[in-house]
Protein backbone atom coordinates (compact mmCIF):
# COMPACT_ATOMS: atom_id res chain seq x y z
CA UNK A 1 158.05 68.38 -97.78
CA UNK A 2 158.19 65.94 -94.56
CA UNK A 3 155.76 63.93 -94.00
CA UNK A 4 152.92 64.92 -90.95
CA UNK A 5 154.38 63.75 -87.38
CA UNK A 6 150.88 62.02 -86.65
CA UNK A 7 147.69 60.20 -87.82
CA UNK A 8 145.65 63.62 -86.58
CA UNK A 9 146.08 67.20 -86.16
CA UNK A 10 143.44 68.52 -83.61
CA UNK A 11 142.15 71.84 -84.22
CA UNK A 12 139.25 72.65 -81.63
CA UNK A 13 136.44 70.77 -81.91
CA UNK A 14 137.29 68.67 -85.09
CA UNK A 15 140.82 66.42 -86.21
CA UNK A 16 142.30 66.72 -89.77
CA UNK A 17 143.54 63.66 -90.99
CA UNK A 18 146.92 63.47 -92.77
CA UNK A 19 148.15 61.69 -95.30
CA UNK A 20 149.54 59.08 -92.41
CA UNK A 21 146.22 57.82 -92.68
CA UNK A 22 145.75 56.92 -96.24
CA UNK A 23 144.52 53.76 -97.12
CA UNK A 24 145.34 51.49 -99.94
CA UNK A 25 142.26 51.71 -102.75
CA UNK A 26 140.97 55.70 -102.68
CA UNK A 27 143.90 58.71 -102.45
CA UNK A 28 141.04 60.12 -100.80
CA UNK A 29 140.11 57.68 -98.20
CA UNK A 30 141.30 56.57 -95.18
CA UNK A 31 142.50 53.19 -94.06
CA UNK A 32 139.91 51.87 -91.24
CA UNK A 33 142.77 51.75 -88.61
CA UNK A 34 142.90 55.43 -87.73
CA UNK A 35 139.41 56.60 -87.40
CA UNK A 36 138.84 53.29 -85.07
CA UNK A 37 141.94 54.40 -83.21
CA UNK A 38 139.77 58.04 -83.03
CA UNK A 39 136.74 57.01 -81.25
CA UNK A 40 138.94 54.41 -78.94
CA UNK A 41 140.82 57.44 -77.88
CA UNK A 42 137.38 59.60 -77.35
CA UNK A 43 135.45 56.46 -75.76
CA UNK A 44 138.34 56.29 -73.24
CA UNK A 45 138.39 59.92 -72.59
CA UNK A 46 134.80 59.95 -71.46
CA UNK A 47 135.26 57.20 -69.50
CA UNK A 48 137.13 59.30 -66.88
CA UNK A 49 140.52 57.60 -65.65
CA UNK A 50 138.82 57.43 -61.75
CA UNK A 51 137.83 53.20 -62.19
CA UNK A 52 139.84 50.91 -64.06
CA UNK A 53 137.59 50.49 -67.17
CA UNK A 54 138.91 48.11 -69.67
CA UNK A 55 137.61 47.52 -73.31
CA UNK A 56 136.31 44.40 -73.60
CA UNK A 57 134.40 44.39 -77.43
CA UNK A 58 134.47 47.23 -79.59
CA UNK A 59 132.45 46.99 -83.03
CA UNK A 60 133.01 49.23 -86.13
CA UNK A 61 130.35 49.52 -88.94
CA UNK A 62 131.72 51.52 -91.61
CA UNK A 63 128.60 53.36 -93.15
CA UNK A 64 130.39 54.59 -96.11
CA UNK A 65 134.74 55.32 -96.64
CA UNK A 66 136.15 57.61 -94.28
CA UNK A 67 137.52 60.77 -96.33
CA UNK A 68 140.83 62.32 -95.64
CA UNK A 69 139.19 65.28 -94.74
CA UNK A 70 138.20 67.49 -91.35
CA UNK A 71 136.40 64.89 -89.08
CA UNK A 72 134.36 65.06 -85.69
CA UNK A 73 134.08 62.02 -83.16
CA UNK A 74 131.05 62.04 -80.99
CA UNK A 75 130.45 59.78 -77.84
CA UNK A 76 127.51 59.03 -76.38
CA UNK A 77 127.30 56.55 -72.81
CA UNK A 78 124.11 54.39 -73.64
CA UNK A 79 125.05 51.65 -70.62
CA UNK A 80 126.25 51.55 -67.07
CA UNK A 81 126.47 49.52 -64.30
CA UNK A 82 128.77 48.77 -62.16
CA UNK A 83 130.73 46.59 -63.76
CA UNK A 84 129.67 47.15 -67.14
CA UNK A 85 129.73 50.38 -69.54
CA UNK A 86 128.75 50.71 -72.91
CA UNK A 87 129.11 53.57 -75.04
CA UNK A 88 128.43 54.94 -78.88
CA UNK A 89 130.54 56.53 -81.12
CA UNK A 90 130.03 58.11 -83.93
CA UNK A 91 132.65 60.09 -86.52
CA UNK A 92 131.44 62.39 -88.78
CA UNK A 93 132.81 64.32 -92.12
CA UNK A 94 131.30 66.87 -93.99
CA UNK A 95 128.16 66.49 -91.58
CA UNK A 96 127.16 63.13 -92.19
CA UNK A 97 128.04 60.09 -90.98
CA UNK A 98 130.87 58.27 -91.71
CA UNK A 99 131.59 55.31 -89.41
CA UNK A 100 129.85 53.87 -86.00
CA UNK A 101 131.09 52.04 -83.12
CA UNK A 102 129.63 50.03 -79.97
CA UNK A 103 132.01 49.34 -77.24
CA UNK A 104 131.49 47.47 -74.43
CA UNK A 105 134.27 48.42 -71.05
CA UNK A 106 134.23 46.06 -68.18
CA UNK A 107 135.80 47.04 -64.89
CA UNK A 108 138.48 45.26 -63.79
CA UNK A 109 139.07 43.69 -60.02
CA UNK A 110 142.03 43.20 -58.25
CA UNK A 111 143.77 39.70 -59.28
CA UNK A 112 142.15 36.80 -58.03
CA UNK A 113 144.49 34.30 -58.98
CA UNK A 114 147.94 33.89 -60.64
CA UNK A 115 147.69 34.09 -64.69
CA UNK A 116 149.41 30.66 -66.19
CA UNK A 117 152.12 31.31 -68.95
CA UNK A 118 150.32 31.22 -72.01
CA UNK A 119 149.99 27.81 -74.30
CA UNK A 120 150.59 29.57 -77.55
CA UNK A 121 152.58 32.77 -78.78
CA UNK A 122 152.77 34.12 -82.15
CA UNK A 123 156.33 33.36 -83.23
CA UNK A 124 158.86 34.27 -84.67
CA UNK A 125 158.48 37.17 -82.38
CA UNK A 126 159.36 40.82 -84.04
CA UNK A 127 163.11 40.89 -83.86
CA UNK A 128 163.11 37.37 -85.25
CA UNK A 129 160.56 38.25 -88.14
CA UNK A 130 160.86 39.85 -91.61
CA UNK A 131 160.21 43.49 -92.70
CA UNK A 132 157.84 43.56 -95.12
CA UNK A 133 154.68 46.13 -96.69
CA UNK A 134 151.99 45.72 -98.01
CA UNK A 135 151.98 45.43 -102.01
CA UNK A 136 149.01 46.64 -103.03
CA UNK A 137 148.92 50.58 -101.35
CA UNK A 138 148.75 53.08 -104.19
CA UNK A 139 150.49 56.08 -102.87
CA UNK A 140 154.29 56.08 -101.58
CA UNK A 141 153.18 57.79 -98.29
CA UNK A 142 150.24 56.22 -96.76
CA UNK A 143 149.22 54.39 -93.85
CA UNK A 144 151.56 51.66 -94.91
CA UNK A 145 154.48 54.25 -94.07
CA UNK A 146 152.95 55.00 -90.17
CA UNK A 147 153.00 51.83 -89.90
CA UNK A 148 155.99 49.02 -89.67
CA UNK A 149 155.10 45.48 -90.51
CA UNK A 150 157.03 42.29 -90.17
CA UNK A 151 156.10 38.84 -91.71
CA UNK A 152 156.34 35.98 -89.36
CA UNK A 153 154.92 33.33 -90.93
CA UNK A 154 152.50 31.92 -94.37
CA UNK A 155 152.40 33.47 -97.31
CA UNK A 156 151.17 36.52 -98.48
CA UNK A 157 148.00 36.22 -100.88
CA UNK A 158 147.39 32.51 -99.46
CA UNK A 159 144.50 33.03 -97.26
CA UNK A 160 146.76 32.64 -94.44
CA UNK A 161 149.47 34.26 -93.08
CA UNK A 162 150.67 36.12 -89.58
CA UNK A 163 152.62 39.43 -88.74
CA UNK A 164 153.56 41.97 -86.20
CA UNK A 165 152.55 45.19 -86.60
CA UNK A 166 153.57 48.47 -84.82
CA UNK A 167 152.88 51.79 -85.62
CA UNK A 168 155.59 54.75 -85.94
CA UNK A 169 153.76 57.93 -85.12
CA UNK A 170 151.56 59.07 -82.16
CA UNK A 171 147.62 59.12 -82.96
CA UNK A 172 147.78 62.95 -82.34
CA UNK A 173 150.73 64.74 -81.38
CA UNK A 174 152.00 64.69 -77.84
CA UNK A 175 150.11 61.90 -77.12
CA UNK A 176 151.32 58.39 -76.09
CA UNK A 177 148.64 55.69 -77.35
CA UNK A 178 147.22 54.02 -75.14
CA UNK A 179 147.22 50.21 -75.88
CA UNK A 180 144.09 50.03 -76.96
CA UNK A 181 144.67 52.53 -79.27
CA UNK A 182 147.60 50.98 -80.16
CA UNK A 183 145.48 47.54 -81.17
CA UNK A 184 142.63 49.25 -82.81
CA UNK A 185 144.91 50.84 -84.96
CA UNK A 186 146.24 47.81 -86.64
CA UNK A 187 143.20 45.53 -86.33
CA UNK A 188 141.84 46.50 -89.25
CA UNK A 189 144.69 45.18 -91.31
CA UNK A 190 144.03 41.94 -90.31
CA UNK A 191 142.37 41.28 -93.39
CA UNK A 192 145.27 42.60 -95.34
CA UNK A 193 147.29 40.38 -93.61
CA UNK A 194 145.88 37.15 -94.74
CA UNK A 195 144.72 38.16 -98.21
CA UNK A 196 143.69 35.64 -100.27
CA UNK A 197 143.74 36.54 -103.54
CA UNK A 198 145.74 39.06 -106.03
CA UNK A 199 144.94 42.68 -104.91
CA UNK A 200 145.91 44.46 -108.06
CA UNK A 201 143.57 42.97 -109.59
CA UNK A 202 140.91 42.48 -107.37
CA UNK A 203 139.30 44.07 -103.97
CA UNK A 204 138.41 40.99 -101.70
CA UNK A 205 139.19 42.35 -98.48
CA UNK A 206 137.15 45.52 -98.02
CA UNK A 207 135.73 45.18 -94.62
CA UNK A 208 132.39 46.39 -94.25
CA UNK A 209 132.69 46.43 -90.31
CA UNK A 210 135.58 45.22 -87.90
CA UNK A 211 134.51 43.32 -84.68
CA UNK A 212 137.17 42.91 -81.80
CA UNK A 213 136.86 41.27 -78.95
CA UNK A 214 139.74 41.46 -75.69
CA UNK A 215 140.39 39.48 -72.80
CA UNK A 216 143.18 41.69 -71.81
CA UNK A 217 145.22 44.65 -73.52
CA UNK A 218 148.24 44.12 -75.40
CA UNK A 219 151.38 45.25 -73.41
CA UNK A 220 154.20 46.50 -75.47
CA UNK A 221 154.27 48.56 -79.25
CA UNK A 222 154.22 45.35 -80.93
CA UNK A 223 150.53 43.69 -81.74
CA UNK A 224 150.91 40.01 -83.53
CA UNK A 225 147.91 39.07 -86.43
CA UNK A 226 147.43 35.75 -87.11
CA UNK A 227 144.18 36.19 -90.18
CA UNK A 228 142.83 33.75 -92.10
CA UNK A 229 140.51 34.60 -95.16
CA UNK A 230 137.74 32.61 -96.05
CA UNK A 231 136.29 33.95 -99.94
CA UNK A 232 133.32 32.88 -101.32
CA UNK A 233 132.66 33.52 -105.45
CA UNK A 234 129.43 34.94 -104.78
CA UNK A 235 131.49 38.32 -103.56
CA UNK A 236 131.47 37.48 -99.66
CA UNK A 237 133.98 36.87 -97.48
CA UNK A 238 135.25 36.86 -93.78
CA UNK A 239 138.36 37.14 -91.79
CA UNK A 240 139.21 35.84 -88.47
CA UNK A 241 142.57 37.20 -86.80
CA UNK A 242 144.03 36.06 -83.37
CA UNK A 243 145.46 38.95 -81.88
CA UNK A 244 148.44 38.69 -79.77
CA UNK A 245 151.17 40.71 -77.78
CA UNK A 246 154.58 38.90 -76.98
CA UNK A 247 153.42 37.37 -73.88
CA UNK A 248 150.66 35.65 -75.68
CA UNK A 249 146.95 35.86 -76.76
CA UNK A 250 144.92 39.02 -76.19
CA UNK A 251 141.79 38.60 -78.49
CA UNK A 252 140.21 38.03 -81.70
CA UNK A 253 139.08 40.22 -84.82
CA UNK A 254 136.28 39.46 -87.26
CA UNK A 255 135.94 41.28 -90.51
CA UNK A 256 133.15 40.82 -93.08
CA UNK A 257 134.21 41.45 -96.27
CA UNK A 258 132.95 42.39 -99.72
CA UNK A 259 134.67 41.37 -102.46
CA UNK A 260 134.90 42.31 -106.05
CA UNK A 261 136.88 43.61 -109.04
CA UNK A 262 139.11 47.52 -108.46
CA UNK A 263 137.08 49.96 -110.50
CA UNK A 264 139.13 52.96 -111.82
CA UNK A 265 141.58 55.14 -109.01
């Protein structure tokens, strides 16, 4: 059997998730990537395409794992100004809740100066970096397999570490992301990314949330993570993860994570 041609197939008013979007600790759940990729996509689409709207901070609380199973995104516009919007997302399986999201849109102006060359890049840049995946995904086809991944620099399992990430298929078929889409969809592995300790043994990067925050959108399929894990032995950690394009800096991620011994798969 092939494997699916996208992270969602959309059948009226809901989206069935393939296997694309497996994550790495449940066969049954999804990797937080995709569904934040979901409500980006339906948070732009009801922000019309007539003013130039840009995302600015999007925030994901995960109220319990996303299941591989049919899914519904609702979007509700709770600000607006007008430079400002803010809207709520919401996506839902089995009729309850399954993850939330704030975002906050600013609308851009004309230039008003010329941008200086950035200070700091993430290099190596792709072509220069390694191919690598992830160790610890349980399945052979998975989100890990939508997804390529090249190490640039650190060491995976140190705390520290940087990549490039790009994904392979479209969000939903026919579709070209968008680059936000593109972002949110790897965002979520910054914690991955700089993993600090072993992850067969032990789950201390489960994000309860993901928090990212733009100063412009990432141009090109490539999006650079440069995470760093701080872990705490009471169970609590956090993740902080520059986010770059090859031009430069485009924003930072914040995960909080929970931490503890893999029970049974």
């Amino acid at each position: 059997m092939s494997e699916p041609v996208a992270f969602f197939l959309p059948h009226g008013d809901h989206f069935e998730p393939t296997v694309l979007t497996r994550g790495p600790w449940r066969l049954e759940h999804q990797h937080g990537g995709p569904p934040a990729a979901l409500m980006v996509r339906a948070i732009e689409q009801a922000t019309g395409a007539a003013e130039s709207f840009q995302i600015a901070r999007f925030t994901m609380d995960f109220m319990r794992p996303v299941p591989i199973e049919p899914v519904t995104v609702q979007v509700e516009q709770v600000r607006e100004s007008r430079r400002v919007r803010g809207f709520v997302a919401e996506i839902r399986a089995g009729g309850e809740m399954a993850a939330r999201a704030t975002a906050l849109l600013v609308r851009t102006e004309p230039p008003a100066w010329t941008a200086e060359p950035a200070e700091s890049l993430l290099e190596p840049l792709p072509d220069a970096s390694n191919l690598y995946q992830f160790p610890f995904f349980r399945a052979p086809t998975g989100y890990h397999t939508a997804t390529e991944l090249r190490l640039a620099g650190g060491v995976f399992g140190s705390g520290r570490a940087s990549a490039w990430m790009r994904q392979v298929v479209p969000l939903v078929p026919g579709e070209t992301p968008s680059p936000a889409q593109r972002l949110l969809l790897v965002a979520d592995s910054g914690s991955g990314v700089g993993a600090t300790v072993d992850p067969v043994r032990f789950a201390p990067f489960i994000n309860a949330d993901l928090n990212v925050s733009l100063h412009r959108l990432p141009e090109g399929e490539w999006i650079g993570l440069d995470a760093a894990t701080t872990l705490e032995p009471h169970g609590l950690g956090l993740t902080r993860t520059r986010l770059y394009d090859v031009r430069g800096p485009v924003g930072e991620g914040l995960q909080a994570l929970v931490a503890g011994r893999m029970g049974p798969a």
